[in-house]
N, C-alpha and C. Protein backbone atom coordinates (compact mmCIF):
# COMPACT_ATOMS: atom_id res chain seq x y z
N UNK A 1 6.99 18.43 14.28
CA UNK A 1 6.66 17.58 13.15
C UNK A 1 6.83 18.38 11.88
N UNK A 2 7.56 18.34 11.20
CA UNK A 2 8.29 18.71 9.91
C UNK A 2 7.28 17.87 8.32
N UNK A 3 7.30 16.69 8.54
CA UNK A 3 6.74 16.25 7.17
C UNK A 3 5.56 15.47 6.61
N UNK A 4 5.37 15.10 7.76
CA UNK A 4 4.03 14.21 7.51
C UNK A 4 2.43 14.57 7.26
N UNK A 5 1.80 14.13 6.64
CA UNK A 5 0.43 14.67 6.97
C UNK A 5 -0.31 13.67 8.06
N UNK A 6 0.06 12.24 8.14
CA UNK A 6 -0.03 11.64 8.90
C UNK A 6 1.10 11.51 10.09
N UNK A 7 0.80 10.78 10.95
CA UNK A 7 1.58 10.66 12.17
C UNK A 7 2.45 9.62 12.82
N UNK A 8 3.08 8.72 12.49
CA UNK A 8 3.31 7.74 12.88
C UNK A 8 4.19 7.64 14.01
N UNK A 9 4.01 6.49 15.20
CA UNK A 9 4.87 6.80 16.51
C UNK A 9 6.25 7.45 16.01
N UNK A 10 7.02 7.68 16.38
CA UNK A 10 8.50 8.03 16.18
C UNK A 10 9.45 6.46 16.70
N UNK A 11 8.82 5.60 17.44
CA UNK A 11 9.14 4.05 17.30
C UNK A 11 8.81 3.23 16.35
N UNK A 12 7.84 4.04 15.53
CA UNK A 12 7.28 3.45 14.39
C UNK A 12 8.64 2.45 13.60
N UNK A 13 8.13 0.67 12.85
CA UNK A 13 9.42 0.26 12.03
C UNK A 13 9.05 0.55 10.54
N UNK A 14 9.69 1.10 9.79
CA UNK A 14 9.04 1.17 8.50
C UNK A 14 9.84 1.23 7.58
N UNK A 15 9.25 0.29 6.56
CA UNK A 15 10.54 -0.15 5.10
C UNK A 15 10.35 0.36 4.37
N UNK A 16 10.93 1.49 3.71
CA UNK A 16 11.20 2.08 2.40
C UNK A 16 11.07 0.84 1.13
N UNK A 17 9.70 1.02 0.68
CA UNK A 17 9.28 0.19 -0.41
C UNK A 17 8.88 0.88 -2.39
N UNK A 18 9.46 -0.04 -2.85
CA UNK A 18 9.47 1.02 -4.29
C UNK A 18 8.54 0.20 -4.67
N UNK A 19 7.99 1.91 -5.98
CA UNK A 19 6.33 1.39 -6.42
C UNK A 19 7.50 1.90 -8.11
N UNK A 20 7.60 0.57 -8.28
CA UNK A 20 8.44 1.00 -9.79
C UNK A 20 7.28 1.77 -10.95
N UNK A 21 6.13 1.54 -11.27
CA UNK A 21 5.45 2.49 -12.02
C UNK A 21 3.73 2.78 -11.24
N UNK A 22 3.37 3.13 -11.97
CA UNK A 22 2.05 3.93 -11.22
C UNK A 22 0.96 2.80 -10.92
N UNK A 23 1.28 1.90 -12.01
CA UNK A 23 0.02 0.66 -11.53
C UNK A 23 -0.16 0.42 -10.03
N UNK A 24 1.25 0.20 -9.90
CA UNK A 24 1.56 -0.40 -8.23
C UNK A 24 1.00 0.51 -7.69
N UNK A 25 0.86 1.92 -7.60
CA UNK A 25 0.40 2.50 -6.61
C UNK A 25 -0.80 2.53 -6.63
N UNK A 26 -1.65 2.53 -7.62
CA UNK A 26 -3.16 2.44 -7.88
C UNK A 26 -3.42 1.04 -6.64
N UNK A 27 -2.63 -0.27 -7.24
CA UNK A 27 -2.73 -1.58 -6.53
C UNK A 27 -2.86 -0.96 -5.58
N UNK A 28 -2.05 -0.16 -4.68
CA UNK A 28 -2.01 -0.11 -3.55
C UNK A 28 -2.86 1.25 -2.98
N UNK A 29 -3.61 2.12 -3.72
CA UNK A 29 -4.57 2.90 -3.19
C UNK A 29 -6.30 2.15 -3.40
N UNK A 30 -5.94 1.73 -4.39
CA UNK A 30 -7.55 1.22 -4.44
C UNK A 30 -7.44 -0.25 -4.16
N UNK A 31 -6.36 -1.15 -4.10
CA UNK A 31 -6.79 -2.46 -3.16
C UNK A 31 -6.46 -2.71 -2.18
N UNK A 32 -5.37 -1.90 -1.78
CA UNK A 32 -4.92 -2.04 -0.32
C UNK A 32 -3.79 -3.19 -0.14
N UNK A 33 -2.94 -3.35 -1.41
CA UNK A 33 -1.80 -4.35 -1.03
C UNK A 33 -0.96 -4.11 -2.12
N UNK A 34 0.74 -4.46 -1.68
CA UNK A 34 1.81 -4.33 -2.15
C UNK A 34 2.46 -5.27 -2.71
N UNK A 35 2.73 -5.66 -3.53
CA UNK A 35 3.74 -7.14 -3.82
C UNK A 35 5.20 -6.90 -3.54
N UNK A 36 5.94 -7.73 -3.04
CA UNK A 36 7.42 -8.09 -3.47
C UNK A 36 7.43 -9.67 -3.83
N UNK A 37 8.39 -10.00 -5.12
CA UNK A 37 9.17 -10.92 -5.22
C UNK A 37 9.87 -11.62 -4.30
N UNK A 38 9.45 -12.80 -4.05
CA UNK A 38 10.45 -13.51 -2.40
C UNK A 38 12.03 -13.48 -2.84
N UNK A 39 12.06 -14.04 -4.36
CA UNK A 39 13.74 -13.33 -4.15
C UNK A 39 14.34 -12.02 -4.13
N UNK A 40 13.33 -11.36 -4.13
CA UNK A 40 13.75 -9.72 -3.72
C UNK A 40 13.62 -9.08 -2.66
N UNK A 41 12.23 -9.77 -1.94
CA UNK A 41 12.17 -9.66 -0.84
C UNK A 41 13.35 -9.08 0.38
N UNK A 42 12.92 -8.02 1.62
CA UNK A 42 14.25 -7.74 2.70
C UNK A 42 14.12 -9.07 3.50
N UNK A 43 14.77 -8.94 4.40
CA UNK A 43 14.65 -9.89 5.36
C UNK A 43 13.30 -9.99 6.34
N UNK A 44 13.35 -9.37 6.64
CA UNK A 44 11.82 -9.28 7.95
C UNK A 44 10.54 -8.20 6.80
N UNK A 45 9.37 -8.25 7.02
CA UNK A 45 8.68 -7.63 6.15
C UNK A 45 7.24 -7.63 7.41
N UNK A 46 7.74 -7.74 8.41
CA UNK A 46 6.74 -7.57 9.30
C UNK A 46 6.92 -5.93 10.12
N UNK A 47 6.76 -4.60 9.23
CA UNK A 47 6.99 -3.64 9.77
C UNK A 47 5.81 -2.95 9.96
N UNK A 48 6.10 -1.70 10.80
CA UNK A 48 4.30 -0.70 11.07
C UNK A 48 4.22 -0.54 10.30
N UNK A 49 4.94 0.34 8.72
CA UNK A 49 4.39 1.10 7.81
C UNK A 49 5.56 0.65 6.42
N UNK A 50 5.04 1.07 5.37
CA UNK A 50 5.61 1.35 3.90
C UNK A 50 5.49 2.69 3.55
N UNK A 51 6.70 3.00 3.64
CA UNK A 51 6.86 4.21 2.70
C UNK A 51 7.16 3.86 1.29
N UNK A 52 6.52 4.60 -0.07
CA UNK A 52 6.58 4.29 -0.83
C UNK A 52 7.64 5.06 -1.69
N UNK A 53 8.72 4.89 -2.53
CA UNK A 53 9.75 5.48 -3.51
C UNK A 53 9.19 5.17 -4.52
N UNK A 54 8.55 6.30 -5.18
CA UNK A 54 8.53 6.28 -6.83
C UNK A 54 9.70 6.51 -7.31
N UNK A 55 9.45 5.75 -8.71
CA UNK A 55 10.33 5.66 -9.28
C UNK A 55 10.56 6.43 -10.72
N UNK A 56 11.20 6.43 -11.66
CA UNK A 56 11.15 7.32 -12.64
C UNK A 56 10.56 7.22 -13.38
N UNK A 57 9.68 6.28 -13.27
CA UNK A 57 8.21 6.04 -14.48
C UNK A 57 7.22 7.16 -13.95
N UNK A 58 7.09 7.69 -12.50
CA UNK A 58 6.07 8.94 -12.44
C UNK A 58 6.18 9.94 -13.08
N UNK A 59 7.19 9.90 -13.89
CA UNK A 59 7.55 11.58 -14.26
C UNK A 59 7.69 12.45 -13.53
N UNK A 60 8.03 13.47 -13.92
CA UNK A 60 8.06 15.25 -13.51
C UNK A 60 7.58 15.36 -12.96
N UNK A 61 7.77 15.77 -11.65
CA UNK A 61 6.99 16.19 -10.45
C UNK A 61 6.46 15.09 -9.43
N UNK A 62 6.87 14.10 -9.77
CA UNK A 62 6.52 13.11 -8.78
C UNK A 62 7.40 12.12 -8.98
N UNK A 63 8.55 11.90 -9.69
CA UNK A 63 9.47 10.72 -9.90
C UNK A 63 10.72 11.31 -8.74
N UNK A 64 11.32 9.95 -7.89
CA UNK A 64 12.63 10.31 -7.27
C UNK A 64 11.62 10.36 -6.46
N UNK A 65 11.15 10.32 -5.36
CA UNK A 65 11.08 10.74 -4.15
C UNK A 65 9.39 10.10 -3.71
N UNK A 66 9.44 9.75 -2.43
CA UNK A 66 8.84 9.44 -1.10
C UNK A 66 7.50 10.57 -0.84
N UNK A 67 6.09 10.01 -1.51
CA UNK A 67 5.02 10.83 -1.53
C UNK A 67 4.37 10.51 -0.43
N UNK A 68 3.54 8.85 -0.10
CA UNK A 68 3.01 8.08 0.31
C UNK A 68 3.78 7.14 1.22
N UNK A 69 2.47 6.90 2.83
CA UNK A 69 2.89 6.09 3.46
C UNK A 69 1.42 5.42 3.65
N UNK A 70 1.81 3.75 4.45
CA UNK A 70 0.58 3.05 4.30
C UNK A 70 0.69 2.66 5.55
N UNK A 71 0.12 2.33 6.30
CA UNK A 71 -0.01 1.29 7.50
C UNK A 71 0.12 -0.38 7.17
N UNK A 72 0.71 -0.79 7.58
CA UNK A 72 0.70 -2.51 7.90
C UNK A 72 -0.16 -3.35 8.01
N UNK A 73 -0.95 -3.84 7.60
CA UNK A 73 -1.86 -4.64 8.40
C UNK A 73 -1.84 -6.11 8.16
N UNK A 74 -0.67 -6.74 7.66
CA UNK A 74 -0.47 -8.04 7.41
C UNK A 74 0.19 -8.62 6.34
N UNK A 75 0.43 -9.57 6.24
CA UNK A 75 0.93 -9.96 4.91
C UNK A 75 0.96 -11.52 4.75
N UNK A 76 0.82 -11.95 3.86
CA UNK A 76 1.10 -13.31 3.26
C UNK A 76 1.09 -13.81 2.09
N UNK A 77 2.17 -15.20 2.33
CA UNK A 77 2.77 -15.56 0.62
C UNK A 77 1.85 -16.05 -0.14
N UNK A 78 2.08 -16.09 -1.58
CA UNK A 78 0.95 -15.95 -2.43
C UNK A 78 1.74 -16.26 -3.82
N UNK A 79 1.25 -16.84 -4.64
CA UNK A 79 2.13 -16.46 -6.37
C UNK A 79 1.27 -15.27 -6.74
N UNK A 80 1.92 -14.89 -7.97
CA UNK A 80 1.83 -14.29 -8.96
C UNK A 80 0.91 -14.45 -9.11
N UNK A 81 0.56 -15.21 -10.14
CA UNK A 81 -1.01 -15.90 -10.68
C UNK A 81 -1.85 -15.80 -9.54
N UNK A 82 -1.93 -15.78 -8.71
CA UNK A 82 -2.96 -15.44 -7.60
C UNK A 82 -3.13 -13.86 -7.28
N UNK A 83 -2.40 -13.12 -7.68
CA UNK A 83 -2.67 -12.04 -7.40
C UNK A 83 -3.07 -11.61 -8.56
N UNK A 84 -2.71 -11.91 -9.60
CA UNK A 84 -3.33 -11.08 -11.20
C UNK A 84 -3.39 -12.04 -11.73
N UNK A 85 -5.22 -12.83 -11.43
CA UNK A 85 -5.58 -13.61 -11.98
C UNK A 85 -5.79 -13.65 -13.58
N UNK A 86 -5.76 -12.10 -14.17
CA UNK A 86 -5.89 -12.45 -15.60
C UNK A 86 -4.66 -12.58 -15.96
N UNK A 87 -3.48 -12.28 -15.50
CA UNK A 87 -2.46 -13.08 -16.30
C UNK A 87 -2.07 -14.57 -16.37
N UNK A 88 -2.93 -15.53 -15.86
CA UNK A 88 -2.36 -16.61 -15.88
C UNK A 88 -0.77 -17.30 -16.71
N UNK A 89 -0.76 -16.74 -17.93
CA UNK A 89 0.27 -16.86 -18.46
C UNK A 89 1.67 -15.96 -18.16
N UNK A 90 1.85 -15.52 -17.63
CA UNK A 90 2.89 -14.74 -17.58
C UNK A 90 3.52 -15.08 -16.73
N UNK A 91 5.44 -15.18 -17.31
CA UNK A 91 6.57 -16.03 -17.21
C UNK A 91 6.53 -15.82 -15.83
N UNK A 92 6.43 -15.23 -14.69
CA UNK A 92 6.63 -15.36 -13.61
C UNK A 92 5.26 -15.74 -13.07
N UNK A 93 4.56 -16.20 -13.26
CA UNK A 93 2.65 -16.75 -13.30
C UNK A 93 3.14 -17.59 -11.73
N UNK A 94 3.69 -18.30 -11.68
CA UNK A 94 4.45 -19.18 -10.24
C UNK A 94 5.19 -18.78 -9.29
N UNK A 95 5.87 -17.69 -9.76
CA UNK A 95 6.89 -17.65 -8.76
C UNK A 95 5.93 -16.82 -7.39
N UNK A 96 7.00 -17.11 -6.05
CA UNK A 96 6.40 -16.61 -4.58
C UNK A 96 6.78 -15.02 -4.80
N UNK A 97 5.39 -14.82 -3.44
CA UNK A 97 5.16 -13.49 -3.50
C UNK A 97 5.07 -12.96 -2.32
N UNK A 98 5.08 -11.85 -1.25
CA UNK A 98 5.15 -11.72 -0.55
C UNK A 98 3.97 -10.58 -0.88
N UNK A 99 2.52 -10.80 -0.49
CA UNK A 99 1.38 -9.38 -0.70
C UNK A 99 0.95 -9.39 0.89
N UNK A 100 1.29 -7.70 0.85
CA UNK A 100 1.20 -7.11 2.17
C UNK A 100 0.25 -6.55 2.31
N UNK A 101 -0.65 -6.57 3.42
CA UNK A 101 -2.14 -5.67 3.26
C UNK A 101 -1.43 -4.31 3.75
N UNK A 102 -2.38 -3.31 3.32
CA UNK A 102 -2.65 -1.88 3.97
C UNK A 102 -3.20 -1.53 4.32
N UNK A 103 -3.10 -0.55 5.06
CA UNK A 103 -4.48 0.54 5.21
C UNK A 103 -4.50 1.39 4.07
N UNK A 104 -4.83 2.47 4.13
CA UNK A 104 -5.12 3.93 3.44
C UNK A 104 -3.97 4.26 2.95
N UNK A 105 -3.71 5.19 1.72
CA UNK A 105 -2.74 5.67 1.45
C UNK A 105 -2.91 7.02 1.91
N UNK A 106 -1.58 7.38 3.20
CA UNK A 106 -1.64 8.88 3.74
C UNK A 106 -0.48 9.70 3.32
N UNK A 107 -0.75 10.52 2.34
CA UNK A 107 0.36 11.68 1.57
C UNK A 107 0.94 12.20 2.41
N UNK A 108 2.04 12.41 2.22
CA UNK A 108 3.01 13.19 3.45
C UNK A 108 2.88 14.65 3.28
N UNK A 109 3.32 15.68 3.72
CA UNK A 109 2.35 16.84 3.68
C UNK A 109 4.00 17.12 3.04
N UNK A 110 4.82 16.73 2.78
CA UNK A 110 5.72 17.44 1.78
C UNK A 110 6.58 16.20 1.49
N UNK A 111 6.97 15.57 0.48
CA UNK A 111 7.59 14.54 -0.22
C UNK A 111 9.12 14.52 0.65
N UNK A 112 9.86 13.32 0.51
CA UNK A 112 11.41 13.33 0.92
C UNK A 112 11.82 12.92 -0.21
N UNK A 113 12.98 13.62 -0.55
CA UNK A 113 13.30 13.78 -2.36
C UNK A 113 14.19 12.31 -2.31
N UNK A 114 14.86 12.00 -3.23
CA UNK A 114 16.39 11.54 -3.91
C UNK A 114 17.23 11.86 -3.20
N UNK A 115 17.37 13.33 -3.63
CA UNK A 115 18.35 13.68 -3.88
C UNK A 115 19.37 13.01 -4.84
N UNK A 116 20.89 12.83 -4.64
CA UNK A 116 21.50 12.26 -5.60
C UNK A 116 21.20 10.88 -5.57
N UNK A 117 20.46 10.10 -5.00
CA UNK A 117 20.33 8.43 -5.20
C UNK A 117 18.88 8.70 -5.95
N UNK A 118 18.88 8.04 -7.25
CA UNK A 118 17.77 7.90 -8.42
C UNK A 118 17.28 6.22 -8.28
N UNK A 119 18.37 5.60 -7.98
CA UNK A 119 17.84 3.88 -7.60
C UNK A 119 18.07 3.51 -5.97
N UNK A 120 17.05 3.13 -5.80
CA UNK A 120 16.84 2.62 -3.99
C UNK A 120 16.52 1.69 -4.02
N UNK A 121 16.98 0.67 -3.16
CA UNK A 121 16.69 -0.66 -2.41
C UNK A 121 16.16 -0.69 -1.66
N UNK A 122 15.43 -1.60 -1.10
CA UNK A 122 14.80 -1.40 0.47
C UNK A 122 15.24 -0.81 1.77
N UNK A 123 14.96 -0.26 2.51
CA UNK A 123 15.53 0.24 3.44
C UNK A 123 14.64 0.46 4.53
N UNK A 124 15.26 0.06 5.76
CA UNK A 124 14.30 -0.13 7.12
C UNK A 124 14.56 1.35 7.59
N UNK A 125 13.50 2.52 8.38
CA UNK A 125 13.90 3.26 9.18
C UNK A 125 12.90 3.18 9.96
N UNK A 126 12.69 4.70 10.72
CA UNK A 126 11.97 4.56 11.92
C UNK A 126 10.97 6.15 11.71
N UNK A 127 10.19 5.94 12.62
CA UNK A 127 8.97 7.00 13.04
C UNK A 127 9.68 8.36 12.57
N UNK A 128 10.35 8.35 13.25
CA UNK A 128 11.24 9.64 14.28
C UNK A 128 12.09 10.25 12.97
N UNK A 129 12.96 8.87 12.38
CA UNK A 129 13.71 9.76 11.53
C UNK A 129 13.00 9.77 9.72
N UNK A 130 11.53 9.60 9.75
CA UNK A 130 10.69 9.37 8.22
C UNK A 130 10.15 10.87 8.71
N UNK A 131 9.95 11.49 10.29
CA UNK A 131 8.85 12.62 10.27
C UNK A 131 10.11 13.89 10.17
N UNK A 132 10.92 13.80 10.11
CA UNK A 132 12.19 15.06 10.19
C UNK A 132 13.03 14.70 8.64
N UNK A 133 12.57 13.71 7.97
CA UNK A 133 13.54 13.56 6.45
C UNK A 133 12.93 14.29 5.66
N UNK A 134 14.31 15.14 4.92
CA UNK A 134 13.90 15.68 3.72
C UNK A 134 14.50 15.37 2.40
N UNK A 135 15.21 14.42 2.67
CA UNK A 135 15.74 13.37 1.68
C UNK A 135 16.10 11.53 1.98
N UNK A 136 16.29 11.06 1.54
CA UNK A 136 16.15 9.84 1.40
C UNK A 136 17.40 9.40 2.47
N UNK A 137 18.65 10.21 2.23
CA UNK A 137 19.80 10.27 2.88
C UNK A 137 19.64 10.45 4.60
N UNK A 138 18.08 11.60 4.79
CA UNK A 138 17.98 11.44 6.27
C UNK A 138 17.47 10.34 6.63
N UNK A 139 16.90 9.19 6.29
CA UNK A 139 16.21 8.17 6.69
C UNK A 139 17.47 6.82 6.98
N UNK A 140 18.46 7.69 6.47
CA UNK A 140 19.54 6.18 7.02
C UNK A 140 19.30 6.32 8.47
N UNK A 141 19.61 4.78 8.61
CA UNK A 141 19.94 4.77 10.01
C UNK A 141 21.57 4.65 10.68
N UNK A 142 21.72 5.71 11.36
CA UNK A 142 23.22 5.64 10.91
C UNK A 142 23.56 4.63 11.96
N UNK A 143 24.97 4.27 12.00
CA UNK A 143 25.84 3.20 12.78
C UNK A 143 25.84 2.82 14.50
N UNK A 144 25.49 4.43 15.19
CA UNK A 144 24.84 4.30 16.45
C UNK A 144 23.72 3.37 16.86
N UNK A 145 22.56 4.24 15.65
CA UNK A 145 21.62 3.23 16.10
C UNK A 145 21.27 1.97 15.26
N UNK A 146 21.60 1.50 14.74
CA UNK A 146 21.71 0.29 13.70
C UNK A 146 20.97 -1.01 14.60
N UNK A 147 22.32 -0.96 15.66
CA UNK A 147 21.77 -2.27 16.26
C UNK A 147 20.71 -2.12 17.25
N UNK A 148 20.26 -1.04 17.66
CA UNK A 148 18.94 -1.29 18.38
C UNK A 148 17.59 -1.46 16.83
N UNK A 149 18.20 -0.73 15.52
CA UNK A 149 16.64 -1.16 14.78
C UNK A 149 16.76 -2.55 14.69
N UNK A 150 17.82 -2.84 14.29
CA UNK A 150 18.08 -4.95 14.31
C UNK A 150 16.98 -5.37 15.14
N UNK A 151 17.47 -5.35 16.54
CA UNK A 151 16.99 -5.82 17.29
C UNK A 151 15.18 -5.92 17.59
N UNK A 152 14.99 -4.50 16.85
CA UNK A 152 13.56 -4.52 17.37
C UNK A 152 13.52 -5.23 16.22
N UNK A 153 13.87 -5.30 14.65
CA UNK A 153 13.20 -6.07 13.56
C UNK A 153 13.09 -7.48 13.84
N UNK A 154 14.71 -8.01 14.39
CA UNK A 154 15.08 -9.14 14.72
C UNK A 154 13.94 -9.94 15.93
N UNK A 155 13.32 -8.96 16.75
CA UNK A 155 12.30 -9.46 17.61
C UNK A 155 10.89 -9.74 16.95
N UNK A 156 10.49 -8.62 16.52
CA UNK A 156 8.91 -8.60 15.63
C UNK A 156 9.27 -10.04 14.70
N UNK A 157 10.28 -10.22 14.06
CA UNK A 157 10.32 -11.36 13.16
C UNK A 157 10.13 -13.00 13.72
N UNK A 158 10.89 -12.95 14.85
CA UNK A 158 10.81 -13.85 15.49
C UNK A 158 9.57 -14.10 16.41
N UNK A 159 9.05 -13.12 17.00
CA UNK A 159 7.66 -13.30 17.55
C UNK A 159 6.79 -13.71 16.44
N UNK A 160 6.78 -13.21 15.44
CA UNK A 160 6.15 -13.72 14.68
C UNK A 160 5.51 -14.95 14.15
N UNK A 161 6.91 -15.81 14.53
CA UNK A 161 7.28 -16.88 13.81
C UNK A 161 7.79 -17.11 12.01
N UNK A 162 8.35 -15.99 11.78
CA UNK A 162 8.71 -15.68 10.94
C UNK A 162 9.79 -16.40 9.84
N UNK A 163 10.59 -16.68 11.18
CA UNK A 163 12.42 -16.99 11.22
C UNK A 163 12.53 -17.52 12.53
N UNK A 164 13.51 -18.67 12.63
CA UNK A 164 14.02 -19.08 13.67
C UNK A 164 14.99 -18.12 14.20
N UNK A 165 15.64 -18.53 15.32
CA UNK A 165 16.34 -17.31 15.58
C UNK A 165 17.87 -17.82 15.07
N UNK A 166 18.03 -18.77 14.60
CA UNK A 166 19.79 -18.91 14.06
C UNK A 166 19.71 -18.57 12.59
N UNK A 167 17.99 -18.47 12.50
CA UNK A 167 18.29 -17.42 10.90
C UNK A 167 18.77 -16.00 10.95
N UNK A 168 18.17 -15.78 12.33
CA UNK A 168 18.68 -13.92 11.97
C UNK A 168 19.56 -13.89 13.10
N UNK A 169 20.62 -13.56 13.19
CA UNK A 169 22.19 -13.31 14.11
C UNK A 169 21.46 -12.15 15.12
N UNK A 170 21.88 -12.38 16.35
CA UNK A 170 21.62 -11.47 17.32
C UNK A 170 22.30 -10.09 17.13
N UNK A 171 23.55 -10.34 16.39
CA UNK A 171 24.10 -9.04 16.10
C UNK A 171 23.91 -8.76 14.75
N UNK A 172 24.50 -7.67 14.52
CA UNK A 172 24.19 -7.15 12.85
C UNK A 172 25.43 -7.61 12.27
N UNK A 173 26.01 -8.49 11.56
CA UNK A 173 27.17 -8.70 11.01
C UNK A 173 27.49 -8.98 9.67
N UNK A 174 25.83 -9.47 8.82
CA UNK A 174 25.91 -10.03 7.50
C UNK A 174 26.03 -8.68 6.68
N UNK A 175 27.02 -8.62 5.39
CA UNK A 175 26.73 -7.08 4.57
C UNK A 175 25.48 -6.68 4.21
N UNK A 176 24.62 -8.02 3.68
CA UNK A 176 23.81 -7.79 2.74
C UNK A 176 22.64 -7.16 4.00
N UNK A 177 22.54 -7.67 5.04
CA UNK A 177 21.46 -7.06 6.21
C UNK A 177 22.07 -5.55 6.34
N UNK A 178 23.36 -5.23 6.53
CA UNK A 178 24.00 -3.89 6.78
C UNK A 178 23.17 -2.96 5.31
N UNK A 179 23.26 -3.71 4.93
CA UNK A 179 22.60 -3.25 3.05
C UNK A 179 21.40 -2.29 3.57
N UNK A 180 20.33 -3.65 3.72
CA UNK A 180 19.24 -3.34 4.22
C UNK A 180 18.80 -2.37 5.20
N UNK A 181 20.04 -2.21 6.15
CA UNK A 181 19.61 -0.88 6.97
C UNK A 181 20.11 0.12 6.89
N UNK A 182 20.48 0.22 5.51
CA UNK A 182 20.87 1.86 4.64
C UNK A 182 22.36 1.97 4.95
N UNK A 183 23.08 1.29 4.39
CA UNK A 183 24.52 1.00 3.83
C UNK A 183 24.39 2.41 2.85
N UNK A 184 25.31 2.95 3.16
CA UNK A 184 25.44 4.27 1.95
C UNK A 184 25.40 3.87 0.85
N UNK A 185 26.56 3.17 0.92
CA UNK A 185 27.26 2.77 -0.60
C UNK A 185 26.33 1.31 -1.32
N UNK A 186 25.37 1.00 -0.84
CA UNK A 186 24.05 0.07 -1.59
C UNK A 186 23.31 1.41 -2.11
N UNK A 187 22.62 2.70 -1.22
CA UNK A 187 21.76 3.18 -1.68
C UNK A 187 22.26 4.20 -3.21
N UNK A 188 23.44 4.04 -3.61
CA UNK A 188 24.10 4.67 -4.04
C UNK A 188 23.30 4.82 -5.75
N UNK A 189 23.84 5.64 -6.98
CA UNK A 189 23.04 5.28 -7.88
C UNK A 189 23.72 4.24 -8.51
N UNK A 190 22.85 3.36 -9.35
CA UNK A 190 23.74 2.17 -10.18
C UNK A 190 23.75 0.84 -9.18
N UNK A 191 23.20 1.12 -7.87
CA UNK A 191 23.39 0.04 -7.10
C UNK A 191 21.82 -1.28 -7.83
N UNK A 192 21.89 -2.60 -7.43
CA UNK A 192 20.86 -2.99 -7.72
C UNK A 192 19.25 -2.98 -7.27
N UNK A 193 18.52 -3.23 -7.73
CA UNK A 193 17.08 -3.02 -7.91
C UNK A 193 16.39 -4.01 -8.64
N UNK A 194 15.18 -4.53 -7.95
CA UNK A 194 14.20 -5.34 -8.70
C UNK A 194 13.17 -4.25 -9.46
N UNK A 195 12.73 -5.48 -10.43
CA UNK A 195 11.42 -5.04 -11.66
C UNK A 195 10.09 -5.53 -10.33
N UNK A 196 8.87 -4.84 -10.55
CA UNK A 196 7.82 -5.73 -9.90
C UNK A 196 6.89 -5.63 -10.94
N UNK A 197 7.20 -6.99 -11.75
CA UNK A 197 5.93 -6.99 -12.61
C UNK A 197 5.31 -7.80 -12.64
C-alpha cells in the first residue's frame, strides 16, 4: 500500500469527483454531501467512493491534485434551491441535482498530483489502481481493463434501478462513456469542465 491513509477494497468503484473551490469541500467535510449538476452529471453515480480533484482555486500547495476520499453512502435528486436554501434566487435555484451522501473525509497519506492535466472530468477507477497512483494519469483505466469496469458500473446501475438496461450498452462503444473511463485525450488540458455553483 503506497498512498492511502485509508483503505479501500482494491475492487473498490470510485469516481474521480472535482471540488472546484474550497466551499465544496467544507460542504463535504462538515455535511457530508457532494453536488453534481444532472447535466454534468457521469453516467452511473452509484460508486463505493469519491475521490476528490481540487482545483486551482486551492492554491499553492493544495491546487492540481487528489487530497481526499469519501465513502458512498447514497445519493438522490434534489434542486438547487433545496440544497442552499438561502439562495432561493439564484439563476440555477431549479435546475436537478444529483447530492450524494458521505461518510468522513479520509486524507490520503500522500496526494496524486496533475501532473500535466490542470482540468479533469470525471473519471471512474478502481481500489487497486487509486492505492498505487501517483498521478492522475495512473488512475486511467487502461483499454485491457475498461470493459470489465463497464460492466461492474453497468451492473451496480442497473441493480439499482438506475437505468434500464438499453440505456447502458452491454459493451463499451459510446465516446462520450470511453470519456468517462479516462479517454486520454478528454483528460487532457483545455478539455471541458463544469462550474458547481
Amino acid at each position: 500500500m503506497q498512498g492511502l491513509g485509508c483503505n479501500p477494497p482494491v475492487t473498490a468503484l470510485i469516481l474521480v469527483a472535482i471540488l472546484p473551490g474550497k466551499r465544496d469541500l467544507e460542504i463535504a467535510r462538515l455535511l457530508g454531501w457532494y453536488r453534481v449538476p444532472l447535466r454534468f452529471a457521469p453516467k452511473v453515480v452509484d460508486v463505493d467512493f469519491l475521490a476528490f480533484y481540487q482545483t486551482g482555486a486551492f492554491g499553492d500547495g493544495h491546487r492540481w491534485r487528489i487530497e481526499n476520499l469519501a465513502e458512498v453512502r447514497g445519493y438522490e435528486m434534489t434542486t438547487r434551491a433545496e440544497l442552499f436554501r438561502d439562495e432561493p434566487d439564484h439563476p440555477r435555484a431549479r435546475e436537478e441535482y444529483y447530492k450524494i451522501q458521505l461518510g468522513p473525509l479520509q486524507p490520503l497519506s500522500r496526494p496524486i498530483l496533475a501532473g500535466r492535466w490542470k482540468r479533469v472530468t470525471f473519471l471512474y477507477t478502481t481500489g487497486e489502481r487509486l492505492q498505487q497512483a501517483g498521478t492522475i494519469n495512473d488512475l486511467v483505466v487502461r483499454q485491457e481493463d475498461r470493459a470489465i469496469l463497464w460492466r461492474s458500473l453497468r451492473e451496480r446501475a442497473l441493480r439499482s434501478g438506475q437505468y434500464r438496461a438499453q440505456e447502458l450498452p452491454e459493451f463499451l462503444l459510446d465516446p462520450v462513456l470511453m470519456a468517462m473511463l479516462g479517454d486520454l485525450n478528454k483528460l487532457a488540458e483545455g478539455s471541458a469542465s463544469y462550474q458547481v455553483d
